[in-house]
C-alpha atoms as a PDB file:
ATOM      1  CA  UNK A   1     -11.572 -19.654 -10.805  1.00  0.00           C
ATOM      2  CA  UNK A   2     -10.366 -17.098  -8.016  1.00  0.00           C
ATOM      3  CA  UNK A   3     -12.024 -13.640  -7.960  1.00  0.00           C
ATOM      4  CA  UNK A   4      -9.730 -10.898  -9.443  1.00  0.00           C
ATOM      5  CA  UNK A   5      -8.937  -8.397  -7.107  1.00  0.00           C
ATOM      6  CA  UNK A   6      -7.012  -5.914  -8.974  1.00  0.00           C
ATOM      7  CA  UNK A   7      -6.973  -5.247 -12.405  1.00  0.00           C
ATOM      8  CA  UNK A   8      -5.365  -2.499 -15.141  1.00  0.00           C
ATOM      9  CA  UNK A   9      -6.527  -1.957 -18.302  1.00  0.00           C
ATOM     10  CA  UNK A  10      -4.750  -0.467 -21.235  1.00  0.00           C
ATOM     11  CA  UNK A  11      -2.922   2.027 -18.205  1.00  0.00           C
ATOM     12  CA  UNK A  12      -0.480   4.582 -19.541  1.00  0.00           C
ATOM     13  CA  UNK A  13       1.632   6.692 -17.165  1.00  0.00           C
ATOM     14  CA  UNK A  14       3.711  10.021 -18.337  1.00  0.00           C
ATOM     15  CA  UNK A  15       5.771  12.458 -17.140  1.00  0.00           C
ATOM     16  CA  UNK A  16       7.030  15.847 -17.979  1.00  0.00           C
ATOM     17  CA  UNK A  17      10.732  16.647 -18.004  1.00  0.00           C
ATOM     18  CA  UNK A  18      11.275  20.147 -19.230  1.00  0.00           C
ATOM     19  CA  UNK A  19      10.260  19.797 -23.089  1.00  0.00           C
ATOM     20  CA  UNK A  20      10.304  16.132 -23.350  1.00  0.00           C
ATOM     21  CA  UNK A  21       7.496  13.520 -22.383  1.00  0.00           C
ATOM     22  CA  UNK A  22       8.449  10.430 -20.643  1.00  0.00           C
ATOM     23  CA  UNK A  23       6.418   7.720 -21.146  1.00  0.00           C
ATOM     24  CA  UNK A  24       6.618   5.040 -18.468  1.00  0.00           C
ATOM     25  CA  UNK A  25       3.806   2.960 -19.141  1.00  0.00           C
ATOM     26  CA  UNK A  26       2.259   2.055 -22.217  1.00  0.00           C
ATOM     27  CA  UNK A  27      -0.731   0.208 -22.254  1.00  0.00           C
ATOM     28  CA  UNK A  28       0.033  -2.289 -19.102  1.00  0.00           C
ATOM     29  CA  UNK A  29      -2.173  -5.136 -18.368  1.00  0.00           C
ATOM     30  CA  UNK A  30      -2.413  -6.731 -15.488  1.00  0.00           C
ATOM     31  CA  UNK A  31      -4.789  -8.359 -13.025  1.00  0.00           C
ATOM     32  CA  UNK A  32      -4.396  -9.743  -9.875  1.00  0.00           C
ATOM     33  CA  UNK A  33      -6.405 -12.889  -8.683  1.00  0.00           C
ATOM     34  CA  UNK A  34      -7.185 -13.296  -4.975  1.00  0.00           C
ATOM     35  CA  UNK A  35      -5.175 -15.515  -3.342  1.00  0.00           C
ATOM     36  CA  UNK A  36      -2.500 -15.424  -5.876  1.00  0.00           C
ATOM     37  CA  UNK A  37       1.116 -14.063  -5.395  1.00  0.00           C
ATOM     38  CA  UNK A  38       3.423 -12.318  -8.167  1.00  0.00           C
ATOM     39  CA  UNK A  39       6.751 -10.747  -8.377  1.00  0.00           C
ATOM     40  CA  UNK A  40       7.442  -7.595 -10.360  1.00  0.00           C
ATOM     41  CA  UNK A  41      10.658  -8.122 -12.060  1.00  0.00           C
ATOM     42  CA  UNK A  42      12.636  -5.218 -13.987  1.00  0.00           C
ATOM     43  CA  UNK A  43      15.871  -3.774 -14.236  1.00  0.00           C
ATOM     44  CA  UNK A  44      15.653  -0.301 -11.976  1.00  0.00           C
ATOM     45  CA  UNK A  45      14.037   2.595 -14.036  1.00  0.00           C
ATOM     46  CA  UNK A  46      11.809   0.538 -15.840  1.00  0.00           C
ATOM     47  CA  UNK A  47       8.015   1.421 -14.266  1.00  0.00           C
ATOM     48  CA  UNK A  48       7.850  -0.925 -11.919  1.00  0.00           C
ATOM     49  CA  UNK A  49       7.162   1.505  -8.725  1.00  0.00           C
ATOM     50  CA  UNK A  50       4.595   3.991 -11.251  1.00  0.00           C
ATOM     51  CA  UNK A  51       2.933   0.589 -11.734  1.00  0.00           C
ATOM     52  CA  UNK A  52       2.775  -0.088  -8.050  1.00  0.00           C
ATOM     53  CA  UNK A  53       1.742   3.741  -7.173  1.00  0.00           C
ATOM     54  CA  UNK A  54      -1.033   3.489  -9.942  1.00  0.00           C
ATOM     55  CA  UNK A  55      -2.306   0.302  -8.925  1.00  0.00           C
ATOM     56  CA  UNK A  56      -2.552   1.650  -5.700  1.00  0.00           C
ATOM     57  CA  UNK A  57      -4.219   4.539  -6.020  1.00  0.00           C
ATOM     58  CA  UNK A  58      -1.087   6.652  -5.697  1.00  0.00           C
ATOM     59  CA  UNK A  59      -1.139   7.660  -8.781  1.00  0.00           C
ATOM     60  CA  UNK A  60      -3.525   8.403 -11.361  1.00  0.00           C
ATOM     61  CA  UNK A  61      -3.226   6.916 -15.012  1.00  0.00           C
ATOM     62  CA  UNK A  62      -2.987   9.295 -17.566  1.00  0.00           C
ATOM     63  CA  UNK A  63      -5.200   6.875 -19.924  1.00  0.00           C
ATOM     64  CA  UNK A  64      -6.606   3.516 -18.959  1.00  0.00           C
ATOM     65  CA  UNK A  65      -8.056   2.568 -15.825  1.00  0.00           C
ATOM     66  CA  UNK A  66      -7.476   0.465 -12.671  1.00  0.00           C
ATOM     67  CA  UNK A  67     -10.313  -1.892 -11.504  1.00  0.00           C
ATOM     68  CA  UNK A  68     -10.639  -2.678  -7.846  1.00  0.00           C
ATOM     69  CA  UNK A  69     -12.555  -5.660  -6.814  1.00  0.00           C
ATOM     70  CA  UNK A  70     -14.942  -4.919  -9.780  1.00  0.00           C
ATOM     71  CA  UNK A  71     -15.007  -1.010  -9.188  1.00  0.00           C
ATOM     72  CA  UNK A  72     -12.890   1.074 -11.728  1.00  0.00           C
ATOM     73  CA  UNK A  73     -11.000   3.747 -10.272  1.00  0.00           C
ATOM     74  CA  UNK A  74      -9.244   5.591 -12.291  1.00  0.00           C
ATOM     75  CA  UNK A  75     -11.858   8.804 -12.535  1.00  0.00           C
ATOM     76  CA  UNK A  76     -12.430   8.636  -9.129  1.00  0.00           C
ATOM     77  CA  UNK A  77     -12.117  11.999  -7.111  1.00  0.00           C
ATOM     78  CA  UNK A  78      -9.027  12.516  -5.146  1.00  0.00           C
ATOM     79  CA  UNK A  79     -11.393  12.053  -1.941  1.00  0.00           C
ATOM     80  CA  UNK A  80     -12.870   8.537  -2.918  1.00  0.00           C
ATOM     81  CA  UNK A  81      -9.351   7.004  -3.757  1.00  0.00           C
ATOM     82  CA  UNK A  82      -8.133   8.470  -0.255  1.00  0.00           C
ATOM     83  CA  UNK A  83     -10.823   6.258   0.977  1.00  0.00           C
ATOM     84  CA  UNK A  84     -10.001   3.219  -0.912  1.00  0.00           C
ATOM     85  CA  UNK A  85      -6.522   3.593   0.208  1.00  0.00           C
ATOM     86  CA  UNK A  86      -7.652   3.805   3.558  1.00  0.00           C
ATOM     87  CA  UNK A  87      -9.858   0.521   3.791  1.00  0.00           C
ATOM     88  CA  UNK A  88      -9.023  -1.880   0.654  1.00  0.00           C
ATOM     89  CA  UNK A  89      -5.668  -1.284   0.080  1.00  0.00           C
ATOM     90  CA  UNK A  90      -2.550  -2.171   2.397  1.00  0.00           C
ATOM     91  CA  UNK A  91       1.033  -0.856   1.054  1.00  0.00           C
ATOM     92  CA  UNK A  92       4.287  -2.362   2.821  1.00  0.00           C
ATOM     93  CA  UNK A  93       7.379  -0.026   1.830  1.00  0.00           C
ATOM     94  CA  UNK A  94      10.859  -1.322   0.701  1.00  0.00           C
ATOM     95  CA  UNK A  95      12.016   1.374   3.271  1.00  0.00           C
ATOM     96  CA  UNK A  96       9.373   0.784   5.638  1.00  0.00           C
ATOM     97  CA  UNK A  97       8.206   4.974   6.046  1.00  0.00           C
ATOM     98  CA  UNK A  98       7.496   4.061  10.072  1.00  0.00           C
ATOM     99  CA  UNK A  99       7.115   7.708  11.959  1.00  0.00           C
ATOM    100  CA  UNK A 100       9.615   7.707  14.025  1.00  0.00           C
ATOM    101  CA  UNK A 101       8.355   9.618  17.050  1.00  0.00           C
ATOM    102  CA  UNK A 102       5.738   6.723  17.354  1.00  0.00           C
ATOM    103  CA  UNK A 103       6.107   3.251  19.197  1.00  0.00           C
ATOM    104  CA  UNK A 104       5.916   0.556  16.882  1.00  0.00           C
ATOM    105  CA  UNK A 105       2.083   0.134  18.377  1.00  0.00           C
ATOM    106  CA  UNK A 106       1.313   3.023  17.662  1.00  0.00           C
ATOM    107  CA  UNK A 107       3.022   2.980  13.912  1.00  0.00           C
ATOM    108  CA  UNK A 108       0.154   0.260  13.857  1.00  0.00           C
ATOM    109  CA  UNK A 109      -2.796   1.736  15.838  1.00  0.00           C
ATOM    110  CA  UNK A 110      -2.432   4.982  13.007  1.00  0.00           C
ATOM    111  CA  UNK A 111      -4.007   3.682   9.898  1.00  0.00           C
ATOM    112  CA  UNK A 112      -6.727   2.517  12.702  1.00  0.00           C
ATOM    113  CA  UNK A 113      -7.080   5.800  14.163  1.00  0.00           C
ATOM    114  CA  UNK A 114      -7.299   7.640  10.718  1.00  0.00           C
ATOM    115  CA  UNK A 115     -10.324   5.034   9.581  1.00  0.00           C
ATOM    116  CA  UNK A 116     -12.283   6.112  12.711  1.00  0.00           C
ATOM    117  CA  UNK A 117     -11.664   2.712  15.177  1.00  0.00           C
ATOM    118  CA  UNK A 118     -11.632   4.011  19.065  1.00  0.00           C
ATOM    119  CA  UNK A 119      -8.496   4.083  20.230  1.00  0.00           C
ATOM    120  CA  UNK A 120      -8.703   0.995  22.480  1.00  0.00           C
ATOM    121  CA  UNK A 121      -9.535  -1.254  19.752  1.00  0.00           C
ATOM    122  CA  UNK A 122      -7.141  -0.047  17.966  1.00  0.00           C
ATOM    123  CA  UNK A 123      -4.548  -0.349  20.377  1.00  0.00           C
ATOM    124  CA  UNK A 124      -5.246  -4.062  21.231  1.00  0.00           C
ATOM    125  CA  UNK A 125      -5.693  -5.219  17.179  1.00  0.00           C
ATOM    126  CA  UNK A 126      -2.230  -3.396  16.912  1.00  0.00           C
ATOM    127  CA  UNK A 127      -0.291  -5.827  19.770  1.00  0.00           C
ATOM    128  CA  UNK A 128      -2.578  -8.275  18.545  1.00  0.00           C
ATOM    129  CA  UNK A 129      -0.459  -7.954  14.972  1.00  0.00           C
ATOM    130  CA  UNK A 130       2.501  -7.524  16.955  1.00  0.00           C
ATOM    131  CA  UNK A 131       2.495 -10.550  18.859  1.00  0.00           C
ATOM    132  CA  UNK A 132       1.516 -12.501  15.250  1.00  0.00           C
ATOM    133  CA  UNK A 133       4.367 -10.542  13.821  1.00  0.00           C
ATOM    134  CA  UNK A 134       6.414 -12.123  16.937  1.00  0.00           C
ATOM    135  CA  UNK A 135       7.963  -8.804  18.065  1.00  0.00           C
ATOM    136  CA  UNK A 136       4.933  -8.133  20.349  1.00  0.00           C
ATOM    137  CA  UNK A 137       8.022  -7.316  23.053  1.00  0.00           C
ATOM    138  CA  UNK A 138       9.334  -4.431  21.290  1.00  0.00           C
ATOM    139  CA  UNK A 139       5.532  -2.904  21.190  1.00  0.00           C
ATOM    140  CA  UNK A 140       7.100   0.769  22.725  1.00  0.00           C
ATOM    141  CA  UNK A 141      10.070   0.849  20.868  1.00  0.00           C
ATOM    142  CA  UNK A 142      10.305   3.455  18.219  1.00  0.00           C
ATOM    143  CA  UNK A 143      11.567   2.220  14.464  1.00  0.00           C
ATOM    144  CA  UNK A 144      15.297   3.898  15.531  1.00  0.00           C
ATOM    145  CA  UNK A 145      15.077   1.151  18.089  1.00  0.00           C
ATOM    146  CA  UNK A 146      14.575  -1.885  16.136  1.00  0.00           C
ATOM    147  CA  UNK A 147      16.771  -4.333  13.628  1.00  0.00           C
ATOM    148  CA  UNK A 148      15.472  -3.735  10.324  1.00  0.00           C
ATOM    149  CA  UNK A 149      13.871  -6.986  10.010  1.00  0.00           C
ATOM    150  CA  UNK A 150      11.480  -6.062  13.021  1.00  0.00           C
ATOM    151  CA  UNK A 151      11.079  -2.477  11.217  1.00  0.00           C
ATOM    152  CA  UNK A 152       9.652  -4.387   8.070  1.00  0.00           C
ATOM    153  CA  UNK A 153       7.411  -6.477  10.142  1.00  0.00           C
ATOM    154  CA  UNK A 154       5.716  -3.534  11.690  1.00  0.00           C
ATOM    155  CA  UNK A 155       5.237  -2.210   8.480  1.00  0.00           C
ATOM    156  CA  UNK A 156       3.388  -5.313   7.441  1.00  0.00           C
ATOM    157  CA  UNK A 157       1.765  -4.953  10.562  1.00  0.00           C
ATOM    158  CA  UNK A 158       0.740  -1.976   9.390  1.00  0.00           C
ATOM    159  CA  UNK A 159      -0.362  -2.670   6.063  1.00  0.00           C
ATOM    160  CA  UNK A 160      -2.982  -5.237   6.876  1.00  0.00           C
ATOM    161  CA  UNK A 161      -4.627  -3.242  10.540  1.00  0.00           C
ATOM    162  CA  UNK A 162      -7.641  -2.110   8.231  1.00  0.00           C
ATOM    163  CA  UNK A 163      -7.820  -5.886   7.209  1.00  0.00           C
ATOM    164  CA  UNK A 164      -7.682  -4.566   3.130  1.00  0.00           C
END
């Protein structure tokens, strides 16, 4: 059986609105097998991005825990889930959050940069994705300059430079 990669445990999620507490989640389960795919089906407002954002280290549960490849995070400091982020985890937006004074190679080389790769290697693993992501043409265009189909495959690009 395939390794699980992700897992939450008993998570619970709330938020403040003036004097009322919204719960969002209570008690979710979940785990994640490697390898395996799954869609997150809900009507809107139901939890489904606070259970993205807390799986991802966005967020942290307000009881529970979420167990990455074995290691539970949900005590962690905000410094060692910043670094998690960083090289395990790859996000890829609905609305693609591409800076838009940066090329699309360089929308790529940035998660790169920020985990400490020179800037060479960086550069060539990000046309490298691009030509995968078959827009390796449109490498200087900004995200104003592209369809959004190309937009969301530089943010996939983007998601998987670290290799998470």
């Amino acid at each position: 059986m395939a390794e699980v990669i992700i897992e939450l445990k008993s998570v619970e999620r709330h938020y403040v609105q003036g004097p009322r507490k919204l719960t969002i989640l209570n008690g979710a389960d979940f785990s994640l097998r490697r390898g395996e795919m799954v869609a997150l089906v809900a009507p809107s407002g139901s939890g489904k991005s606070t259970l993205l954002h807390t799986a991802g280290l966005l967020e942290r549960p307000d009881a529970g825990d979420v167990i990455l490849s074995g290691r539970a995070c949900g005590r962690l400091s905000d410094d060692e889930r910043t670094s998690i982020r960083r090289n395990d985890v790859g996000f890829v937006y609905q609305f693609h959050h591409l800076l838009p004074e940066f090329s699309a190679l360089e929308n790529i080389m940035m998660p790169q940069l920020i985990k400490g790769l020179p800037r060479k290697e960086a550069g060539e693993r990000a046309a490298q994705l691009l030509d995968y992501m078959q827009i390796g043409k449109r490498a200087s265009h900004r995200p104003s300059e592209l369809s959004g189909g190309e937009q969301q495959r530089v943010a996939i690009a983007r998601a998987v430079a670290n290799a998470p």
